[in-house]
C-alpha atoms as a PDB file:
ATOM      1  CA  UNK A   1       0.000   0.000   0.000  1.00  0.00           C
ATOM      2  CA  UNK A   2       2.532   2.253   0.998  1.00  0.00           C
ATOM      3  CA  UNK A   3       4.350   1.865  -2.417  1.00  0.00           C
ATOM      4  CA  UNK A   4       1.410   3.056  -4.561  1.00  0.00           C
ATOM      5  CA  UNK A   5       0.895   5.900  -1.881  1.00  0.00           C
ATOM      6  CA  UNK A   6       4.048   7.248  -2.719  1.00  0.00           C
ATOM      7  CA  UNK A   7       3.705   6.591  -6.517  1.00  0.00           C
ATOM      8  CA  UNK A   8       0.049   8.295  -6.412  1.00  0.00           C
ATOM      9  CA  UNK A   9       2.113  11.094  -4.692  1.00  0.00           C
ATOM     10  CA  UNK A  10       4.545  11.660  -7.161  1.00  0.00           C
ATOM     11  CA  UNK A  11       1.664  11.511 -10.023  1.00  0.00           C
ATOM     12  CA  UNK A  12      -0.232  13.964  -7.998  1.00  0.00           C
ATOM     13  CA  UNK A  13       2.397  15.999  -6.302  1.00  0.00           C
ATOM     14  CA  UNK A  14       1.301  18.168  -3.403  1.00  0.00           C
ATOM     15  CA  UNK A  15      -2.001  19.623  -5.009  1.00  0.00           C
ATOM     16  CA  UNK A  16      -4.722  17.759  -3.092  1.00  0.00           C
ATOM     17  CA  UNK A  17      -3.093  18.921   0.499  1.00  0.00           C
ATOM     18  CA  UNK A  18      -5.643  20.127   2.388  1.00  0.00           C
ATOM     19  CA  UNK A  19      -5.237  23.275   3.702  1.00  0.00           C
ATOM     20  CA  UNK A  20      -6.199  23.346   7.058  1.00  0.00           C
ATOM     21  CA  UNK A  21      -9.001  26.169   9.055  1.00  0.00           C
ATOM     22  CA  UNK A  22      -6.322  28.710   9.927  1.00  0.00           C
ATOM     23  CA  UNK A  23      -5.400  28.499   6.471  1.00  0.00           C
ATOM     24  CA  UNK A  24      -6.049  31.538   3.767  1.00  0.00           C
ATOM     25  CA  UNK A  25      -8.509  30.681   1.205  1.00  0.00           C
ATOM     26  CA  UNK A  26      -6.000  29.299  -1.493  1.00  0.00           C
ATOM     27  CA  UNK A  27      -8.338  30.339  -4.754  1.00  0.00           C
ATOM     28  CA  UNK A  28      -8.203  33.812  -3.515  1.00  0.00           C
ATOM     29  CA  UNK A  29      -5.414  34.988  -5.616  1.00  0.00           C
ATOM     30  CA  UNK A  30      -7.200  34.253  -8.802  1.00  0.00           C
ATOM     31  CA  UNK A  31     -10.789  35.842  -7.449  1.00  0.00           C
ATOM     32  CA  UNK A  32      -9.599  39.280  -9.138  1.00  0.00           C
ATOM     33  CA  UNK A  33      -8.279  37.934 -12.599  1.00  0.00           C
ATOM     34  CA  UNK A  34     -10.029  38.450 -15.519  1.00  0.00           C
ATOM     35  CA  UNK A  35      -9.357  34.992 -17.498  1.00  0.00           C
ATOM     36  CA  UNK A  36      -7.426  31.715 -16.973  1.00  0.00           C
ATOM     37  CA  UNK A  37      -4.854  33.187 -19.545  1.00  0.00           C
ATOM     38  CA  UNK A  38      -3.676  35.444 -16.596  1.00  0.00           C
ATOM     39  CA  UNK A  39      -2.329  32.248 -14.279  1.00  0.00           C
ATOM     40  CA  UNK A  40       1.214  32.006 -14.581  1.00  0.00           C
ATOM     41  CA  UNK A  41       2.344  29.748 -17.181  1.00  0.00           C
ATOM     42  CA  UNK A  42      -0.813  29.081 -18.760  1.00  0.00           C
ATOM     43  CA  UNK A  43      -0.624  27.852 -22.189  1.00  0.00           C
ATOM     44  CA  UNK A  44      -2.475  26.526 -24.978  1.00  0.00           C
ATOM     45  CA  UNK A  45      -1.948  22.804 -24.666  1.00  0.00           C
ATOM     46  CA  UNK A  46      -1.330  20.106 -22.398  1.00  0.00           C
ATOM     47  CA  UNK A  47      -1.158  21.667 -18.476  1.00  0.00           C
ATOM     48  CA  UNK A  48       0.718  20.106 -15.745  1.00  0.00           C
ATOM     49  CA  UNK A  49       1.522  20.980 -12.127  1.00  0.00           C
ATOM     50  CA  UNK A  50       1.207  24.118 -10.644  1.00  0.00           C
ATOM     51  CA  UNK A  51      -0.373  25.589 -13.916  1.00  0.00           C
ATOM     52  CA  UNK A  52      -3.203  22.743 -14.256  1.00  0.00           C
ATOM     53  CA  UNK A  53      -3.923  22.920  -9.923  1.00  0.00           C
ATOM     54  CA  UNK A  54      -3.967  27.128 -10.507  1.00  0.00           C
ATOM     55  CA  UNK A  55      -6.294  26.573 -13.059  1.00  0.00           C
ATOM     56  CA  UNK A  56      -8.540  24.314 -10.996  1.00  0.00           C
ATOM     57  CA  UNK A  57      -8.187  27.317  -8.022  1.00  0.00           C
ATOM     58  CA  UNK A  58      -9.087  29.746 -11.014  1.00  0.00           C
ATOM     59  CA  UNK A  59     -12.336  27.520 -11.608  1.00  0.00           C
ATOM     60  CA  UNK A  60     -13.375  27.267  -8.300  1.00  0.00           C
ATOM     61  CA  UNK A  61     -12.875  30.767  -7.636  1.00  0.00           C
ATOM     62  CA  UNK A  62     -14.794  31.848 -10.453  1.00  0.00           C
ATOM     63  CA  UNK A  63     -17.628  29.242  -9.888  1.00  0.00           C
ATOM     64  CA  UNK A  64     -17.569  27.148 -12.555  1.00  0.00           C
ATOM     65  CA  UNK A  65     -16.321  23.602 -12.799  1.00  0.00           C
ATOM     66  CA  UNK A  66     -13.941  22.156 -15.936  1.00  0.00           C
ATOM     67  CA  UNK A  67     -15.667  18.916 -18.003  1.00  0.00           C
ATOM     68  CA  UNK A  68     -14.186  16.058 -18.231  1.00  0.00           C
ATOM     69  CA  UNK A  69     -15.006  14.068 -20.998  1.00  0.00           C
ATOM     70  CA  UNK A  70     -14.052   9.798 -21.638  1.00  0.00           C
ATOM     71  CA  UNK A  71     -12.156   9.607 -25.345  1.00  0.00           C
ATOM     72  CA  UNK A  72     -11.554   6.476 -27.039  1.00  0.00           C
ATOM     73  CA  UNK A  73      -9.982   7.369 -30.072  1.00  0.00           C
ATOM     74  CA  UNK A  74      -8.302  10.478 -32.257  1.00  0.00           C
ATOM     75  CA  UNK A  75     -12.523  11.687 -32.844  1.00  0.00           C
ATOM     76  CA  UNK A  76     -13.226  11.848 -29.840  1.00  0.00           C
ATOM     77  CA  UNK A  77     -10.420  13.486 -28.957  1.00  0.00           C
ATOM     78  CA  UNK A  78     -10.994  16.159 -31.331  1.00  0.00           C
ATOM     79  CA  UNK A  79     -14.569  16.604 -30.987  1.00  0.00           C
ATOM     80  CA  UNK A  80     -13.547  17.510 -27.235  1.00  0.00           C
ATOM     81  CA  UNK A  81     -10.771  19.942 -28.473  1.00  0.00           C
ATOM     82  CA  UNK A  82     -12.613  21.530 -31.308  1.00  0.00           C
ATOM     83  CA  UNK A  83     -15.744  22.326 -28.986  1.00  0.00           C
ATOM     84  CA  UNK A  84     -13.797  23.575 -25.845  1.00  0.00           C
ATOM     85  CA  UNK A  85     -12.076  25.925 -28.725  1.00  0.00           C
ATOM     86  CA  UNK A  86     -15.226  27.351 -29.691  1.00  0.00           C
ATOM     87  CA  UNK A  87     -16.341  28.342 -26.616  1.00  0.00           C
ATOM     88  CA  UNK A  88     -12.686  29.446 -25.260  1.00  0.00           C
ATOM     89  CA  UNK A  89     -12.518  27.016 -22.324  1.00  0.00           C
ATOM     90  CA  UNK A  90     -10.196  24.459 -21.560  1.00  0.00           C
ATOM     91  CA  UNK A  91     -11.011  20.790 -20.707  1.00  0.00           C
ATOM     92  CA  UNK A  92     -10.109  17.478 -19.656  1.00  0.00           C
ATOM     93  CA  UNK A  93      -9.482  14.525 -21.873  1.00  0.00           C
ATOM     94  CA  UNK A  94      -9.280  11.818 -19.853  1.00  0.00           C
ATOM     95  CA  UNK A  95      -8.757   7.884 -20.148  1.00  0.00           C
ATOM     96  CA  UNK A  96     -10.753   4.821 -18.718  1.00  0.00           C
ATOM     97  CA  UNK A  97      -8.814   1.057 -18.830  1.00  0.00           C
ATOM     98  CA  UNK A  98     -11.142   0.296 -21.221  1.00  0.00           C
ATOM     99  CA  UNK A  99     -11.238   3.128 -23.183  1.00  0.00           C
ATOM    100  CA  UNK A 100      -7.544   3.181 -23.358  1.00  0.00           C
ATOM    101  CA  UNK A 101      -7.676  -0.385 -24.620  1.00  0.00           C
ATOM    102  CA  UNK A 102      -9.744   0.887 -27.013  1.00  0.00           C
ATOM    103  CA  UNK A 103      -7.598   3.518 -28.291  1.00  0.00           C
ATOM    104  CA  UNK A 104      -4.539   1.320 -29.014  1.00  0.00           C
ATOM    105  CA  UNK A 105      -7.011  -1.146 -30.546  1.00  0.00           C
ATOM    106  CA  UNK A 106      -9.239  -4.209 -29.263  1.00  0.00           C
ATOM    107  CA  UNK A 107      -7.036  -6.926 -31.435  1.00  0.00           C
ATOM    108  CA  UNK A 108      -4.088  -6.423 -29.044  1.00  0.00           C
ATOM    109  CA  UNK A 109      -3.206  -8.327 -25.936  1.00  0.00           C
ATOM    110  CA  UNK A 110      -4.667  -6.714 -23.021  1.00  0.00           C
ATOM    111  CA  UNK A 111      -3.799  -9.381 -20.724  1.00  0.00           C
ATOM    112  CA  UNK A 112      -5.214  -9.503 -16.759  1.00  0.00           C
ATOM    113  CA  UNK A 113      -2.408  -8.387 -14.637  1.00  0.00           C
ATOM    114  CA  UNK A 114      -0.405  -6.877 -17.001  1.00  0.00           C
ATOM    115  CA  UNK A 115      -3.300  -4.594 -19.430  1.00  0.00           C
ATOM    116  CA  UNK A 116      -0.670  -3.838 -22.105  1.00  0.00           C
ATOM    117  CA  UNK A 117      -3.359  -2.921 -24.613  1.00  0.00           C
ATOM    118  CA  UNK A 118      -4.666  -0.058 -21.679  1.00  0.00           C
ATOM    119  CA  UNK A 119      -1.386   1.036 -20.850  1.00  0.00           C
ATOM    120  CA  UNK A 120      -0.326   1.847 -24.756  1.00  0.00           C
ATOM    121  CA  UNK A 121      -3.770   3.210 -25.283  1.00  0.00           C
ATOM    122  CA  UNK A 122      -3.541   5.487 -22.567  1.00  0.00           C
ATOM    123  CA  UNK A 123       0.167   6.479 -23.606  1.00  0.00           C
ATOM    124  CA  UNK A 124      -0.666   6.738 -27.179  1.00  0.00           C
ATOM    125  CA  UNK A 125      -3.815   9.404 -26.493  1.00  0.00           C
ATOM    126  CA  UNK A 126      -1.788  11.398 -23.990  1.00  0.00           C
ATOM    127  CA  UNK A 127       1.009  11.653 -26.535  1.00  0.00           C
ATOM    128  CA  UNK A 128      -1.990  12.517 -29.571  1.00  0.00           C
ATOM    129  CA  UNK A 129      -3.652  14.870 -27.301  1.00  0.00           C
ATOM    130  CA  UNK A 130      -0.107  16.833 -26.492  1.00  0.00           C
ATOM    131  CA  UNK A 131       0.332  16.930 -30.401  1.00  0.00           C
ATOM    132  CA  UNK A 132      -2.859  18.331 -31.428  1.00  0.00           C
ATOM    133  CA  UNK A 133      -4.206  20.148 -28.675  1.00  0.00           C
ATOM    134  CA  UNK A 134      -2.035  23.577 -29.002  1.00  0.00           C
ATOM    135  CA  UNK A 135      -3.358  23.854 -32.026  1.00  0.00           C
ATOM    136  CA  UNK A 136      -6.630  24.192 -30.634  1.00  0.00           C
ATOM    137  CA  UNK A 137      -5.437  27.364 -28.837  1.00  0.00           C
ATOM    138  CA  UNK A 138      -6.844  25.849 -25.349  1.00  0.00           C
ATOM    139  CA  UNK A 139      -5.354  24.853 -21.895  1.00  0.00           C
ATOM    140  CA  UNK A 140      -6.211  20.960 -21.652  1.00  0.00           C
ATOM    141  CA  UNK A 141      -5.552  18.889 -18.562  1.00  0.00           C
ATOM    142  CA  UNK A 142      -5.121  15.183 -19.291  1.00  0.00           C
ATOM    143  CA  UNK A 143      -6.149  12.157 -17.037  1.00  0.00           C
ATOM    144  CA  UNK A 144      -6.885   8.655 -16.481  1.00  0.00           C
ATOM    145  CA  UNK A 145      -9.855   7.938 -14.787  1.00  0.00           C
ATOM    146  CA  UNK A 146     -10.562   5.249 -11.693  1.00  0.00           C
ATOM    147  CA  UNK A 147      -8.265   3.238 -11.347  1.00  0.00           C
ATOM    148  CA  UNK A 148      -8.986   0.244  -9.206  1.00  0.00           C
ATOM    149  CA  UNK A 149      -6.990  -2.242  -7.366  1.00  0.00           C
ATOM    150  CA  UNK A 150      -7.334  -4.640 -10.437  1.00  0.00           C
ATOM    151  CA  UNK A 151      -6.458  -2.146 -12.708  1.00  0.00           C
ATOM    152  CA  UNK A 152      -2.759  -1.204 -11.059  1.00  0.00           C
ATOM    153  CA  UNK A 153      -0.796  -2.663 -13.670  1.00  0.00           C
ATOM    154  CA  UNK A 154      -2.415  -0.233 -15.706  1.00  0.00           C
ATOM    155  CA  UNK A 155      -1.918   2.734 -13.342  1.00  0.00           C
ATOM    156  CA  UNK A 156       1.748   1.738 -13.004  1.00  0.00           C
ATOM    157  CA  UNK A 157       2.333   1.527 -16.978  1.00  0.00           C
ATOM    158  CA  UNK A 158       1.045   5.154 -16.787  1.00  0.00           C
ATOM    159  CA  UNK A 159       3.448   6.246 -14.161  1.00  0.00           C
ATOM    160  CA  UNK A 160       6.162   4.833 -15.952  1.00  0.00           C
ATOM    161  CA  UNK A 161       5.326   6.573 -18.915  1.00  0.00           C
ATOM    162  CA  UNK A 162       5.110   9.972 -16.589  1.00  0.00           C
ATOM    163  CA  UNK A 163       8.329   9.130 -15.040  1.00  0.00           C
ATOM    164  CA  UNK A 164       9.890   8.666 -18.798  1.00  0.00           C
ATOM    165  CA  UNK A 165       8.560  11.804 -20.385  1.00  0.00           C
ATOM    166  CA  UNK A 166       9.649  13.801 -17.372  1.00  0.00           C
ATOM    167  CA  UNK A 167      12.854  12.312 -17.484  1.00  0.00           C
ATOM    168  CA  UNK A 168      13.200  14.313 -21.284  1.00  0.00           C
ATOM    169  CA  UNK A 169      10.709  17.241 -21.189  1.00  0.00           C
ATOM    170  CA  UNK A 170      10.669  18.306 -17.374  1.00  0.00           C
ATOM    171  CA  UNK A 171       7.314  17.334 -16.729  1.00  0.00           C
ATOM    172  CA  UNK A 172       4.826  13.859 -16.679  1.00  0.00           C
ATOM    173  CA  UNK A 173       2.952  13.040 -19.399  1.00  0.00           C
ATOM    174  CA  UNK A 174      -0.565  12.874 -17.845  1.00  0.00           C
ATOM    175  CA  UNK A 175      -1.677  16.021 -15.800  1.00  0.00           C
ATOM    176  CA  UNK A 176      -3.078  13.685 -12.745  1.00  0.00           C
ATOM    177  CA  UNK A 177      -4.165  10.166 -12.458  1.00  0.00           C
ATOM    178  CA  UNK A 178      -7.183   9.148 -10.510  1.00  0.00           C
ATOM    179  CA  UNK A 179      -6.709   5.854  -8.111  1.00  0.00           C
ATOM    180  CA  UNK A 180      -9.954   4.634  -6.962  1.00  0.00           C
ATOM    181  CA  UNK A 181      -9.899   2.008  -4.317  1.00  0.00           C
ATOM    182  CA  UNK A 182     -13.377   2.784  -2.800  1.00  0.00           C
ATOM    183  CA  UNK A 183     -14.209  -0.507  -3.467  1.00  0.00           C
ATOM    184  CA  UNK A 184     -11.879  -1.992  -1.232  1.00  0.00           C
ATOM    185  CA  UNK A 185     -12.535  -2.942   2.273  1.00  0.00           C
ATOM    186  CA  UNK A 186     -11.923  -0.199   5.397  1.00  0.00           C
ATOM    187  CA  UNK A 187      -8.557  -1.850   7.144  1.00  0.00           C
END
């Protein structure tokens, strides 16, 4: 448990610390500024870090919440991009296990306990997505969504793949990961 805790961590970093009562209200730098172009390194394209959690601040403090929409191939991708251009807001693309195994193709191996198909899939659309989406002129967060216990091969093929791209460009391939183990028992 404790090794995925610390994995989750480094896929997450520090932005779901909760601040505790005594604590300023930490989306009230962005109450006063006029657009999500304002955040600090906010750019048309894939968002990571501290630009993607300032732009979920940004949301919050502004009232409004981001969609997140399930692709499972390039259309879907680009339906997602091509609509959050026309009405100037950014979005999340994000990635299910099956979806994923979708993406890369449903005649490849996608083997229980290792979900090579899902891993690739999920890989391949975060790398499409990256290539595409500045030219959509929007901020777009990308994510794989609920992963459960069964599905940690998968969620570790996507770290990797995070670890590896940060390794060359300086930051993870995915903007977050979602690990869902509500479905395990209370220890």
């Amino acid at each position: 448990q404790a090794f995925y805790s610390n994995r989750a961590q480094f896929a997450l970093g520090s932005c779901f610390r909760v601040p505790s009562p005594a604590m300023s209200d930490p989306c009230a730098q962005f109450k006063d500024m006029k657009s999500y172009w304002d955040i600090p390194g906010m750019k048309a394209g894939v968002v990571t870090g501290k630009v993607a959690w300032n732009l979920l601040q940004f949301c919050k403090a502004k009232g409004f919440a981001l969609p997140a929409f399930n692709c499972t191939g390039s259309s879907s991708c680009n339906a997602v991009l091509e609509a959050a251009a026309k009405i100037g807001m950014p979005a999340y693309i994000q990635f299910s296990e099956g979806g994923a195994c979708f993406f890369a193709g449903k005649g490849l191996p996608n083997d229980k306990g290792k979900l090579q198909a899902s891993i690739l899939g999920a890989c391949a659309g975060a790398h499409y997505v990256r290539n595409v989406a500045p030219a959509y002129g929007i901020p777009v967060l990308v994510h794989s969504d609920h992963c459960a216990k069964k599905l940690l091969p998968w969620f570790d093929g996507m770290l990797e793949a995070d670890e590896a791209f940060f390794a060359k460009h300086g930051e993870p391939l995915f903007s977050s990961h979602m690990l869902d183990l509500s479905e395990e028992p209370d220890v």
